[in-house]
N, C-alpha and C. Protein backbone atom coordinates (compact mmCIF):
# COMPACT_ATOMS: atom_id res chain seq x y z
N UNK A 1 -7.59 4.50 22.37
CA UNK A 1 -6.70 5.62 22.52
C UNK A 1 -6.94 6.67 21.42
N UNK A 2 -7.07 6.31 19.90
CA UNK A 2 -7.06 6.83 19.07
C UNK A 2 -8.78 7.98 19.50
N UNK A 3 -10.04 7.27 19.45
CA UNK A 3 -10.47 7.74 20.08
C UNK A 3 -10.97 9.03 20.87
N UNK A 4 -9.60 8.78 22.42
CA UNK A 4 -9.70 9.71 23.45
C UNK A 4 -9.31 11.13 22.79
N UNK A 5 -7.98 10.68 21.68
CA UNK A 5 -7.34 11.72 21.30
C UNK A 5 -8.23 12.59 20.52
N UNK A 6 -8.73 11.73 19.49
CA UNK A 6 -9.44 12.67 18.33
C UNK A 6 -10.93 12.58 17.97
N UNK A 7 -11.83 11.98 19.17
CA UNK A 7 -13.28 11.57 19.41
C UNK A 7 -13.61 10.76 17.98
N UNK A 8 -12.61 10.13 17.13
CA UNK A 8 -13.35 9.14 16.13
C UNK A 8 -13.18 7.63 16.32
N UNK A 9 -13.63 7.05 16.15
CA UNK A 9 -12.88 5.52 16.21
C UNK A 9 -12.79 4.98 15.01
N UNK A 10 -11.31 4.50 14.86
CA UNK A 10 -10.39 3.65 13.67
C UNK A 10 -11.51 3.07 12.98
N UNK A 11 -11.38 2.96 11.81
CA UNK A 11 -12.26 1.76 10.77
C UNK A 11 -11.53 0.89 11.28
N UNK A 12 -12.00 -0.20 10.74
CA UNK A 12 -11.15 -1.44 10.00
C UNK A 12 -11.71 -1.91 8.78
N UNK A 13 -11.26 -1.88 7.84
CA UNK A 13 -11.61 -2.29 6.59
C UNK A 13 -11.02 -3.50 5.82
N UNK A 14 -11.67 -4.85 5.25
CA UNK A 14 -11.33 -5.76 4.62
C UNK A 14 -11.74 -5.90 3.46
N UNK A 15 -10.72 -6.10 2.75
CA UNK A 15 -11.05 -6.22 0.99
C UNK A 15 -10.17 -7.59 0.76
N UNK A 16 -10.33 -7.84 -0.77
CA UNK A 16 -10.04 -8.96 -1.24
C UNK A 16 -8.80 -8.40 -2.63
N UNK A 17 -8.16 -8.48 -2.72
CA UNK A 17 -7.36 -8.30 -4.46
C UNK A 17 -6.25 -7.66 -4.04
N UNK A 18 -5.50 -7.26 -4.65
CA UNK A 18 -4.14 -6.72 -4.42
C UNK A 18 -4.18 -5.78 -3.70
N UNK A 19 -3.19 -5.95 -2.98
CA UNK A 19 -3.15 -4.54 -1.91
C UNK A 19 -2.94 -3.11 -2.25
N UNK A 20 -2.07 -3.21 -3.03
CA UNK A 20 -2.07 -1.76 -3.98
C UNK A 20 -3.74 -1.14 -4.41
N UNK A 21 -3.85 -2.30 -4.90
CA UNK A 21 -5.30 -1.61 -6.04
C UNK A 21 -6.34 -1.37 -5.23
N UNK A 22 -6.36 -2.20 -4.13
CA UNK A 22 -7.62 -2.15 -3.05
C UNK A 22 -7.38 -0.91 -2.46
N UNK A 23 -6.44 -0.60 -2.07
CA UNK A 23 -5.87 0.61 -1.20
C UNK A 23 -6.37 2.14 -2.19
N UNK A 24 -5.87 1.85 -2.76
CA UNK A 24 -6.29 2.66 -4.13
C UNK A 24 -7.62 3.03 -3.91
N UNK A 25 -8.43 2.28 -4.46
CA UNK A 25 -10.02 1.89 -4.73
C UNK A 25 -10.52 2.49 -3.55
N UNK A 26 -10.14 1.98 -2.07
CA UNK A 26 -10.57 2.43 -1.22
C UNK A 26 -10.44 3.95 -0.98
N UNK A 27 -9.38 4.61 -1.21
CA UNK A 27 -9.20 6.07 -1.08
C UNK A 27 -9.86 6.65 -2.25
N UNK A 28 -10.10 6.35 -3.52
CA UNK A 28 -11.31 7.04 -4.06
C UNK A 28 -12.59 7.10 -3.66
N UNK A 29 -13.07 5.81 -3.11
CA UNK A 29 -14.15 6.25 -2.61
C UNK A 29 -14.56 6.12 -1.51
N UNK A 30 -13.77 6.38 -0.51
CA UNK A 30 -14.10 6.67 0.70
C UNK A 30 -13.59 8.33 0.90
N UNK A 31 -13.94 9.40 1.06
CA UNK A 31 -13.77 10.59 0.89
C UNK A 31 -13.18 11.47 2.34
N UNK A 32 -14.03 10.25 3.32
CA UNK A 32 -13.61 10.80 4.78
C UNK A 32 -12.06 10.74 5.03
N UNK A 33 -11.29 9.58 4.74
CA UNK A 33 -9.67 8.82 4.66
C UNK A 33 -9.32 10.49 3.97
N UNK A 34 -8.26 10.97 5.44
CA UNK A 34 -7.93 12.01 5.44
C UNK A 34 -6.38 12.02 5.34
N UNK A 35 -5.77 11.00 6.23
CA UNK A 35 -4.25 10.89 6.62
C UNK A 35 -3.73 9.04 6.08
N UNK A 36 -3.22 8.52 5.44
CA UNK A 36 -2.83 7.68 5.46
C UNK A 36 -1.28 7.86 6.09
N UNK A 37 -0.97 6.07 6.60
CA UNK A 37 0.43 6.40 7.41
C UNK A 37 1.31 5.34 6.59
N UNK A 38 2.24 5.31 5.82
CA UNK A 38 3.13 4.11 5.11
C UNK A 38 4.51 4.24 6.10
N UNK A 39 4.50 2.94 5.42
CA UNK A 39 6.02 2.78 6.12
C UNK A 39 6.73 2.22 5.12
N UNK A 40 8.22 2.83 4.96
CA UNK A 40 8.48 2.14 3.73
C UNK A 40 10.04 1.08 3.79
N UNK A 41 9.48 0.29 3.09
CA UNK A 41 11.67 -1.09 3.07
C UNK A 41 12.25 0.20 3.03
N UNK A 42 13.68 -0.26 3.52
CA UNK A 42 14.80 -0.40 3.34
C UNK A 42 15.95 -1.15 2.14
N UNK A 43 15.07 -2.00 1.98
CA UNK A 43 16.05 -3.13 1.22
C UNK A 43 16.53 -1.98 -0.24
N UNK A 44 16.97 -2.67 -0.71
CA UNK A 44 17.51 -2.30 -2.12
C UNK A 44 16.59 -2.59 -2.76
N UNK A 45 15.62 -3.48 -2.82
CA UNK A 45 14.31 -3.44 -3.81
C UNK A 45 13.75 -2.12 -3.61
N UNK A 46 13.91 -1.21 -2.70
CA UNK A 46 12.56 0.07 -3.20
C UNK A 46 11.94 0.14 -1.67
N UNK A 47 11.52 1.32 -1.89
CA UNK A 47 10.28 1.45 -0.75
C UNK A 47 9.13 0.32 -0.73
N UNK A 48 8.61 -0.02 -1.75
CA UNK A 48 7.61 -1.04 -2.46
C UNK A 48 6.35 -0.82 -2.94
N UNK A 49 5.52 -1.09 -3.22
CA UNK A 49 4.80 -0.68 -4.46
C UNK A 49 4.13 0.25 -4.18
N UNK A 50 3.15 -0.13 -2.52
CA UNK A 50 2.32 1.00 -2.05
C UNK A 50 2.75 2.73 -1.88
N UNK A 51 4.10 2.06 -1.38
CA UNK A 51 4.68 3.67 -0.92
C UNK A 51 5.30 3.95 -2.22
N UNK A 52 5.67 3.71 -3.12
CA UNK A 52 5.91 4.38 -4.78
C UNK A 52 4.62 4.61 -5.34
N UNK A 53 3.85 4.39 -5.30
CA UNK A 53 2.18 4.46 -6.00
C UNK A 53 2.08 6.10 -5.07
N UNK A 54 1.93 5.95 -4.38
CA UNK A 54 1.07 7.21 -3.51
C UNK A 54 2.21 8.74 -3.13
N UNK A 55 3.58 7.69 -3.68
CA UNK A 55 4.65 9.21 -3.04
C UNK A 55 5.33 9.29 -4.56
N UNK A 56 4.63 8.87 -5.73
CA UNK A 56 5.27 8.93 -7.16
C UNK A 56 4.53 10.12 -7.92
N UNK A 57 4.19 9.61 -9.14
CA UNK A 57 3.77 10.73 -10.05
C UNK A 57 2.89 10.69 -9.94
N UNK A 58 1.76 9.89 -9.14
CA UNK A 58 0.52 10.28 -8.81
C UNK A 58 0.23 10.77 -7.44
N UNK A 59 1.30 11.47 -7.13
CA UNK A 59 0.96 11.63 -5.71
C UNK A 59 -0.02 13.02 -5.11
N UNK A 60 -0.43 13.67 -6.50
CA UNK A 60 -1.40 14.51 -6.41
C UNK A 60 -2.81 13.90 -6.52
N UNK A 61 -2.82 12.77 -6.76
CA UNK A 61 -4.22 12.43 -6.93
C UNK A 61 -5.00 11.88 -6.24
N UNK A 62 -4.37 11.87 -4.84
CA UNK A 62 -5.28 11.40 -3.52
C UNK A 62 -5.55 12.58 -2.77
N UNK A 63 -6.55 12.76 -2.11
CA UNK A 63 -6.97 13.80 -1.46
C UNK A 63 -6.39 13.39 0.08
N UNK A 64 -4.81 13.35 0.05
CA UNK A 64 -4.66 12.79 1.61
C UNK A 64 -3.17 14.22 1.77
N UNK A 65 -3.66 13.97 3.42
CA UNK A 65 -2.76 15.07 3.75
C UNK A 65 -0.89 14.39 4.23
């Protein structure tokens, strides 16, 4: 579907180590990763780490739209 819509087809990408840091790692150097999509808790703990990392005080430092 993704695809039909926008003639690319999805990666899938597997890494090993924390999800934060991999996620990270991966958006530095992969340059094409244009849009990331989060979803964030509810709970009273927080959005959680990923979505505070990328929508915090570094949230200028990814080249994502």
């Amino acid at each position: 579907m993704v695809n039909d819509i926008v003639g690319a087809m999805p990666e899938l990408v597997i890494r090993e180590g924390r999800a934060v840091d991999e996620i990270c790692a991966l958006l530095k150097e992969d340059r094409a990763i244009s849009i990331l999509v989060l979803a964030a808790g509810t709970s009273t703990e927080g959005p959680g780490p990923l979505v505070s990392l990328i929508a915090g005080p570094a949230a200028g430092a990814y080249p994502l739209q």
